[in-house]
C-alpha atoms as a PDB file:
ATOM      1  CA  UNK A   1     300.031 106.635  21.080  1.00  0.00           C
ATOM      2  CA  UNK A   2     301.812 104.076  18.507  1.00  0.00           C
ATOM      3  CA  UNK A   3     304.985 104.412  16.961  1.00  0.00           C
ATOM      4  CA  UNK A   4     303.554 106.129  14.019  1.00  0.00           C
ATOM      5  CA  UNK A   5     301.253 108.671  15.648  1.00  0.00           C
ATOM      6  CA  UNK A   6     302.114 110.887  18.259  1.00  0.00           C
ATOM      7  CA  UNK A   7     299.897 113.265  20.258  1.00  0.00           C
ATOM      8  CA  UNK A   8     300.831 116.167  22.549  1.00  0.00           C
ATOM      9  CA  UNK A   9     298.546 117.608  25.271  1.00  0.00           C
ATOM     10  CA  UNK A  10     299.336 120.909  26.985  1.00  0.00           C
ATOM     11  CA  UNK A  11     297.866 123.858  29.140  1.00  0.00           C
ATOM     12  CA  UNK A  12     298.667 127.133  28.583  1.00  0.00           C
ATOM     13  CA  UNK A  13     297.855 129.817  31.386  1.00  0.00           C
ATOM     14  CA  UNK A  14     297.692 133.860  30.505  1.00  0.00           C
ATOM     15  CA  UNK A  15     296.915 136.644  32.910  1.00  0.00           C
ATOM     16  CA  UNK A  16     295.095 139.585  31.120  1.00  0.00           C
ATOM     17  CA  UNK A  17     295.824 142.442  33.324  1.00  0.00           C
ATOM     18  CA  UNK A  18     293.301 145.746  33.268  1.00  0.00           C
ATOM     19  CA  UNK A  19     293.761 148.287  30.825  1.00  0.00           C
ATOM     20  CA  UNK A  20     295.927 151.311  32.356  1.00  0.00           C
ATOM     21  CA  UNK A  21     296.379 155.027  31.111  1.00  0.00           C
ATOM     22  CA  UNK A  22     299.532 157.213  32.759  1.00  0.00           C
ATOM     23  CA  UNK A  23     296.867 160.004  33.523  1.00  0.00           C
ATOM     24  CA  UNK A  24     294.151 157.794  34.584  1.00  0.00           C
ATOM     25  CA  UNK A  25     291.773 158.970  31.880  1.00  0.00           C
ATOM     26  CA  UNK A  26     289.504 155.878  32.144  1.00  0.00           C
ATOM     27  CA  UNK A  27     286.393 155.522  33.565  1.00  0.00           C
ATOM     28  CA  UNK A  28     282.913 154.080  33.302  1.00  0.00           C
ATOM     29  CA  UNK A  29     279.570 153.451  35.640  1.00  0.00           C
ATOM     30  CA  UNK A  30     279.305 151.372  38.904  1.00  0.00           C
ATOM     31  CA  UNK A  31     275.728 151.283  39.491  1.00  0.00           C
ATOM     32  CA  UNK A  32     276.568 151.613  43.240  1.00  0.00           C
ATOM     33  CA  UNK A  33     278.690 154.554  43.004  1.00  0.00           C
ATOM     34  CA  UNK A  34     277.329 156.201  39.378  1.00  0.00           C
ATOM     35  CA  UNK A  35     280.038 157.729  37.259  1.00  0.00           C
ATOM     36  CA  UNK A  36     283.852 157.015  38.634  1.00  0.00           C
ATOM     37  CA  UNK A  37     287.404 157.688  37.557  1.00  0.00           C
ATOM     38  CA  UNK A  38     290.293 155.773  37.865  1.00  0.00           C
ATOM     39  CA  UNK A  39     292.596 156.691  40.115  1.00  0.00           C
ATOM     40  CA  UNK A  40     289.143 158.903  42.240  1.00  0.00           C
ATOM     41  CA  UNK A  41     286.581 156.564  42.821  1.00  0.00           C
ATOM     42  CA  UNK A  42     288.470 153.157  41.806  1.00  0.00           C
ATOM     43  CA  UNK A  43     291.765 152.040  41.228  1.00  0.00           C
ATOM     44  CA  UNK A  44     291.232 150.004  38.207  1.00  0.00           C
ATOM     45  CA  UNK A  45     289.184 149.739  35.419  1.00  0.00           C
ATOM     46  CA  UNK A  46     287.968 146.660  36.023  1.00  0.00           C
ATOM     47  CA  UNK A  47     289.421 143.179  37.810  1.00  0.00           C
ATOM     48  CA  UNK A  48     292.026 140.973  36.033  1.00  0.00           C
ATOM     49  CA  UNK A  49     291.010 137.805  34.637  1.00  0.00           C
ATOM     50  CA  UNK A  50     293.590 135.157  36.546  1.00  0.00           C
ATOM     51  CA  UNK A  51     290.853 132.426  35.076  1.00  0.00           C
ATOM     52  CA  UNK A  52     292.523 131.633  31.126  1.00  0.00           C
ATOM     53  CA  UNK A  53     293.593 128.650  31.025  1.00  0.00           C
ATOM     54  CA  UNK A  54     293.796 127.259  27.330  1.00  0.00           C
ATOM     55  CA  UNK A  55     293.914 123.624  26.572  1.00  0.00           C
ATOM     56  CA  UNK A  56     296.194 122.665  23.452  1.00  0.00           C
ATOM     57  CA  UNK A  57     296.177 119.257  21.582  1.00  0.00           C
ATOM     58  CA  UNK A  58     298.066 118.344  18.728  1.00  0.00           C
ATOM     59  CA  UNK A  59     298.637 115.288  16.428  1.00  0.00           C
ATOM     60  CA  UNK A  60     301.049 113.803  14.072  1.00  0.00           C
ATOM     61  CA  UNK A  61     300.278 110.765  11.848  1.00  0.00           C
ATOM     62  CA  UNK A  62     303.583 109.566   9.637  1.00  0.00           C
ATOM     63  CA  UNK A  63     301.103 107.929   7.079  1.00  0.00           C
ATOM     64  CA  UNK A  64     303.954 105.953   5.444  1.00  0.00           C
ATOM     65  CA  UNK A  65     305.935 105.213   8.782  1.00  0.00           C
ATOM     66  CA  UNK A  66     308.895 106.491   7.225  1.00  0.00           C
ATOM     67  CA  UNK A  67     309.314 109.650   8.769  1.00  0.00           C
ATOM     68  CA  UNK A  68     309.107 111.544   5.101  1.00  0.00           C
ATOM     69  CA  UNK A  69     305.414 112.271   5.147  1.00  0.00           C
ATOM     70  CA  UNK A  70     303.369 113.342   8.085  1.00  0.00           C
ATOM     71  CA  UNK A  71     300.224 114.907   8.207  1.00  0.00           C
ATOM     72  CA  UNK A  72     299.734 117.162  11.672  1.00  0.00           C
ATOM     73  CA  UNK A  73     296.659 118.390  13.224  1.00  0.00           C
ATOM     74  CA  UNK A  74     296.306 120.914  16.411  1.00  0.00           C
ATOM     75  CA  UNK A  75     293.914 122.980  17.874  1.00  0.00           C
ATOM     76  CA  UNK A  76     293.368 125.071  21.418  1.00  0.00           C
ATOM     77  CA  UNK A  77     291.348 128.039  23.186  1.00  0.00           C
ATOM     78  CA  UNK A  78     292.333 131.205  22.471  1.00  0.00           C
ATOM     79  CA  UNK A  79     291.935 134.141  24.652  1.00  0.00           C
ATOM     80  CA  UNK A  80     292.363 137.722  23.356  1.00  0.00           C
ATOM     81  CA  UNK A  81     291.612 140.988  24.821  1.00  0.00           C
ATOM     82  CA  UNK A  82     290.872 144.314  21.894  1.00  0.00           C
ATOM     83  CA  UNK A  83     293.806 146.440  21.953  1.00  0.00           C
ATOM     84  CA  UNK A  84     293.302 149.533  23.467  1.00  0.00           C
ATOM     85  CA  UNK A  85     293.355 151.680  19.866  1.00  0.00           C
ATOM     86  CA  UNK A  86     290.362 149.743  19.226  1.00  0.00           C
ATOM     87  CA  UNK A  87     288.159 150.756  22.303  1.00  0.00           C
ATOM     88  CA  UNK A  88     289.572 154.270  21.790  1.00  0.00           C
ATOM     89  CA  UNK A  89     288.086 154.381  18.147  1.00  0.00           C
ATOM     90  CA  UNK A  90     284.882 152.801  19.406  1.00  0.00           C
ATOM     91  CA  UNK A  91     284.645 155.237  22.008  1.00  0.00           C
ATOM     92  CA  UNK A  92     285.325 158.363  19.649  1.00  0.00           C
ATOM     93  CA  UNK A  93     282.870 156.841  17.305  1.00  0.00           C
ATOM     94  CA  UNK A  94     280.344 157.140  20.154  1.00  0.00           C
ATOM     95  CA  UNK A  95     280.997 160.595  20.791  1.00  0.00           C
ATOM     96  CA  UNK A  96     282.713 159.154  24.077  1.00  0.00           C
ATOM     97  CA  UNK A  97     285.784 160.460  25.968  1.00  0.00           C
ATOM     98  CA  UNK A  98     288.360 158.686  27.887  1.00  0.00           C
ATOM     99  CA  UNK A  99     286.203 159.984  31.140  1.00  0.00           C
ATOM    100  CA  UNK A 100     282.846 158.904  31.286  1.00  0.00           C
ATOM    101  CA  UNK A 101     281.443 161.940  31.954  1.00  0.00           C
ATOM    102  CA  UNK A 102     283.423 163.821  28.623  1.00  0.00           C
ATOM    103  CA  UNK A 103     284.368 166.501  31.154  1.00  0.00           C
ATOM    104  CA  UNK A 104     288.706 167.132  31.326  1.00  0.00           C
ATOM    105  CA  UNK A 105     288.936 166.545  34.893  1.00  0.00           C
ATOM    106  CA  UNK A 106     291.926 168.656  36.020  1.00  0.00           C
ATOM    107  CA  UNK A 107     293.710 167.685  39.270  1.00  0.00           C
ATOM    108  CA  UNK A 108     296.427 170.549  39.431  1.00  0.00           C
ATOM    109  CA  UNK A 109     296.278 174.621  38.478  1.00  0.00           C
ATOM    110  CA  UNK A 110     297.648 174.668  34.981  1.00  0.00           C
ATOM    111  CA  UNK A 111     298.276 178.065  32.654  1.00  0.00           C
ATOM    112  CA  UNK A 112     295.544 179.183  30.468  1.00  0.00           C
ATOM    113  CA  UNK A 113     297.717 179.592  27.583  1.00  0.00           C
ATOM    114  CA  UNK A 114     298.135 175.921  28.157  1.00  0.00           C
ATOM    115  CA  UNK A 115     294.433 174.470  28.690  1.00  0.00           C
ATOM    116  CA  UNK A 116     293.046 172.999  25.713  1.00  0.00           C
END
């Protein structure tokens, strides 16, 4: 801007991707097709945001001009997604399970000296 304040502008993209679980645990309720699992009824959770874009601006004023005392200024938009442990807790809290329906769903014969 002048020689003794200087802004930068940027743009920061981020993809959240949808939550996953190795045993595809998660579920939750489409009102079109009622209770669903992933990995049964729907392959994710939900959709991916592809949408963040953050703007960032920041600002540096050298008050004297010579470079030994400078007084900076930024800001931006933030986007953050709760961690997984989180939901979990909230969930438990609830009296929720990973499945929607708090059923085990079992996909393969197991032991019974092995089902919990």
């Amino acid at each position: 801007m002048t020689r003794r304040v200087t802004m930068n502008l940027g743009l920061r993209w981020e993809y959240t991707s949808p939550l996953a679980e190795s045993n595809n645990l998660l579920g939750g309720f489409r009102p079109t097709l009622g209770l669903v699992q992933v990995g049964k009824q729907i392959s994710t959770a939900y959709n991916g945001d592809h949408r963040d874009f953050s703007p960032r601006v920041g600002i540096a004023w050298d008050i004297r001009g010579d470079g030994k005392t400078v007084l900076r200024a930024g800001g931006s938009v933030i986007y953050a997604q709760i961690p997984m442990i989180e939901l979990i807790a909230q969930s438990n809290a609830l009296g929720l399970s990973y499945t929607p329906t708090g059923a085990r769903i079992i996909t393969q014969a197991m032991p019974v000296n092995r089902m919990i």
